[in-house]
C-alpha atoms as a PDB file:
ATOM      1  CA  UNK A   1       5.144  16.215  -3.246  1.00  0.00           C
ATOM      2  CA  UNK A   2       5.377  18.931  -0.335  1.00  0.00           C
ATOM      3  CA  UNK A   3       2.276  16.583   1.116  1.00  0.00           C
ATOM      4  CA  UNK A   4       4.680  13.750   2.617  1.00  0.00           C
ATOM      5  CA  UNK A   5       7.276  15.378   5.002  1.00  0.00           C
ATOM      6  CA  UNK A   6      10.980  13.551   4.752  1.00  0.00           C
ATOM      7  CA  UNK A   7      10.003  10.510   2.783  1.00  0.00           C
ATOM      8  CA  UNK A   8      13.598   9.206   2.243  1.00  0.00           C
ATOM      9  CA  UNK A   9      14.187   9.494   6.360  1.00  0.00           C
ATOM     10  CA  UNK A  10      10.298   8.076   6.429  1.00  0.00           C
ATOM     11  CA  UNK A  11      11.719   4.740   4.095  1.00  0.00           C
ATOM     12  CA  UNK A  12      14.826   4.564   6.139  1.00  0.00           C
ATOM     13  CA  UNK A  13      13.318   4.402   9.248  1.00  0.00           C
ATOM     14  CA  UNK A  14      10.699   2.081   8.235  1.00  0.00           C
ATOM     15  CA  UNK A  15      13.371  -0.218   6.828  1.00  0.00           C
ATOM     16  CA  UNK A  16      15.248  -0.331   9.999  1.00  0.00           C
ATOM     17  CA  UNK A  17      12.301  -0.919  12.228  1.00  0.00           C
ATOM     18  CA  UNK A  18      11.184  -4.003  10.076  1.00  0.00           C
ATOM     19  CA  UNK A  19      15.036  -5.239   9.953  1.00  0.00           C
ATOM     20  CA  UNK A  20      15.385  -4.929  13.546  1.00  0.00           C
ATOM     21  CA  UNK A  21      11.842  -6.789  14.372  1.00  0.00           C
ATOM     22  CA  UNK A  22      12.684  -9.628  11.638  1.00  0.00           C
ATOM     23  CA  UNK A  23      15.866 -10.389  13.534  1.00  0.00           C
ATOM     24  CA  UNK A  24      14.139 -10.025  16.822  1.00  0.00           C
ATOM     25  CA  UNK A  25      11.468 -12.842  15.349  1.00  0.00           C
ATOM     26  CA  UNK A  26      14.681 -15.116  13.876  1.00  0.00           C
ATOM     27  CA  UNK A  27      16.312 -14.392  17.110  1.00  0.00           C
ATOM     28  CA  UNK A  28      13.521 -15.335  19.480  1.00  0.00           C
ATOM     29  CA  UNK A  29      11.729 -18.462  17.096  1.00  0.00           C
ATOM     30  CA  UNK A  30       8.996 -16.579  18.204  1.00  0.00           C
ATOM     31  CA  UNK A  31       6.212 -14.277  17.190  1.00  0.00           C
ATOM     32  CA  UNK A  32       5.206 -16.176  13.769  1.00  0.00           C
ATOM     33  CA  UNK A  33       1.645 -15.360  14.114  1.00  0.00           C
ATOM     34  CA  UNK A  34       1.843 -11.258  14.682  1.00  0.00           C
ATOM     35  CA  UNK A  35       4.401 -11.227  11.543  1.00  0.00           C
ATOM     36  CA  UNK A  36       1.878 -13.498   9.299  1.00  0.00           C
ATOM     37  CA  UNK A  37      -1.085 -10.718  10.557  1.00  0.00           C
ATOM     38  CA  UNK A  38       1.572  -7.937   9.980  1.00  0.00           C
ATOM     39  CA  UNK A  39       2.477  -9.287   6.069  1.00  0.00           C
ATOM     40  CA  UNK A  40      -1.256  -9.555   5.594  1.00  0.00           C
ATOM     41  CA  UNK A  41      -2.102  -5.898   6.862  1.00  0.00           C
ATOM     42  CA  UNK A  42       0.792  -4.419   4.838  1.00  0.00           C
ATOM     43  CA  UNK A  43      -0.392  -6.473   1.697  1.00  0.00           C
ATOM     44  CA  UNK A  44      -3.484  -5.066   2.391  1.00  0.00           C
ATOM     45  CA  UNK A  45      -2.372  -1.546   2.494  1.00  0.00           C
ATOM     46  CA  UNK A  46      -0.436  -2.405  -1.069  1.00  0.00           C
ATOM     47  CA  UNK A  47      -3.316  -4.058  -2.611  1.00  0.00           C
ATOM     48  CA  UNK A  48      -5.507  -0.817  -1.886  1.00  0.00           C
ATOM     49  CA  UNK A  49      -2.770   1.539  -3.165  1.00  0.00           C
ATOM     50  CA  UNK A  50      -3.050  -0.054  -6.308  1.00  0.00           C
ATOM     51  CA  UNK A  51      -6.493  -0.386  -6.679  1.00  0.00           C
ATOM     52  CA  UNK A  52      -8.512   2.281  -7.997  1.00  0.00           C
ATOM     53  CA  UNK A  53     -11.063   4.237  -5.587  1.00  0.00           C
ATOM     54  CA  UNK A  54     -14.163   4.375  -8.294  1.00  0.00           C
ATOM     55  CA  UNK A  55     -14.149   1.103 -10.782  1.00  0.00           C
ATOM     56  CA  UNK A  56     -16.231   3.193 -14.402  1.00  0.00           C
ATOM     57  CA  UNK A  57     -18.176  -0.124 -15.070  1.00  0.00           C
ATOM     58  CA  UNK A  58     -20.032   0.097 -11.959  1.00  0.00           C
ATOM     59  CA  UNK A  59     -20.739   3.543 -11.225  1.00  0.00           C
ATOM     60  CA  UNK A  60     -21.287   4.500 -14.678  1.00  0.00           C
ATOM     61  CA  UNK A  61     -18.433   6.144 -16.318  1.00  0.00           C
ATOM     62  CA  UNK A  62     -17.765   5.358 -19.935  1.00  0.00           C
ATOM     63  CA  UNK A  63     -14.741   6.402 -21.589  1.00  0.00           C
ATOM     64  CA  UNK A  64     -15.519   9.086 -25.018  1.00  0.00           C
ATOM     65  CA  UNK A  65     -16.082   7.343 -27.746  1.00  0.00           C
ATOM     66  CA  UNK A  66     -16.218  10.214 -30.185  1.00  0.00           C
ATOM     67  CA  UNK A  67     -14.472  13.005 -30.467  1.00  0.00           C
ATOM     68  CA  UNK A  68     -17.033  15.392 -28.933  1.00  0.00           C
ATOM     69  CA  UNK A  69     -17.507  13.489 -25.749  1.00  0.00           C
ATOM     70  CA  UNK A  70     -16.750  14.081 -22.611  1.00  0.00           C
ATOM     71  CA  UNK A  71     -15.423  11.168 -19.622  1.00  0.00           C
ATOM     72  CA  UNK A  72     -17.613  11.706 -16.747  1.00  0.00           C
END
């Protein structure tokens, strides 16, 4: 995807940032509260990746049932 710019560099970097602030947290026995709110924002951002954007029950959608039909 030419959208994302350096995505393995992107993962690396993110992985060494998190490493180095988990062993800042066991280091200090500190900072248990801003990593419990930081675990719930990034399960956040996980939990609306997966999700879909439009659910078809509510707005309406019904998937073809015949042959001729069209999803829309």
């Amino acid at each position: 995807d030419k959208t994302t710019v350096f995505p393995r560099l992107r993962w690396v970097f993110f992985s060494f940032s998190l490493a180095l602030y988990l062993a800042d947290v066991y280091v200090q026995q500190g900072f248990f509260i801003v990593t419990y709110a930081l675990g719930i924002y990034l399960l956040n951002l996980l939990i609306g990746f997966l999700s879909p954007q439009v659910d078809p029950e509510v707005v309406g959608g019904v998937l073809p049932v015949h042959e001729g039909e069209e999803f829309r």
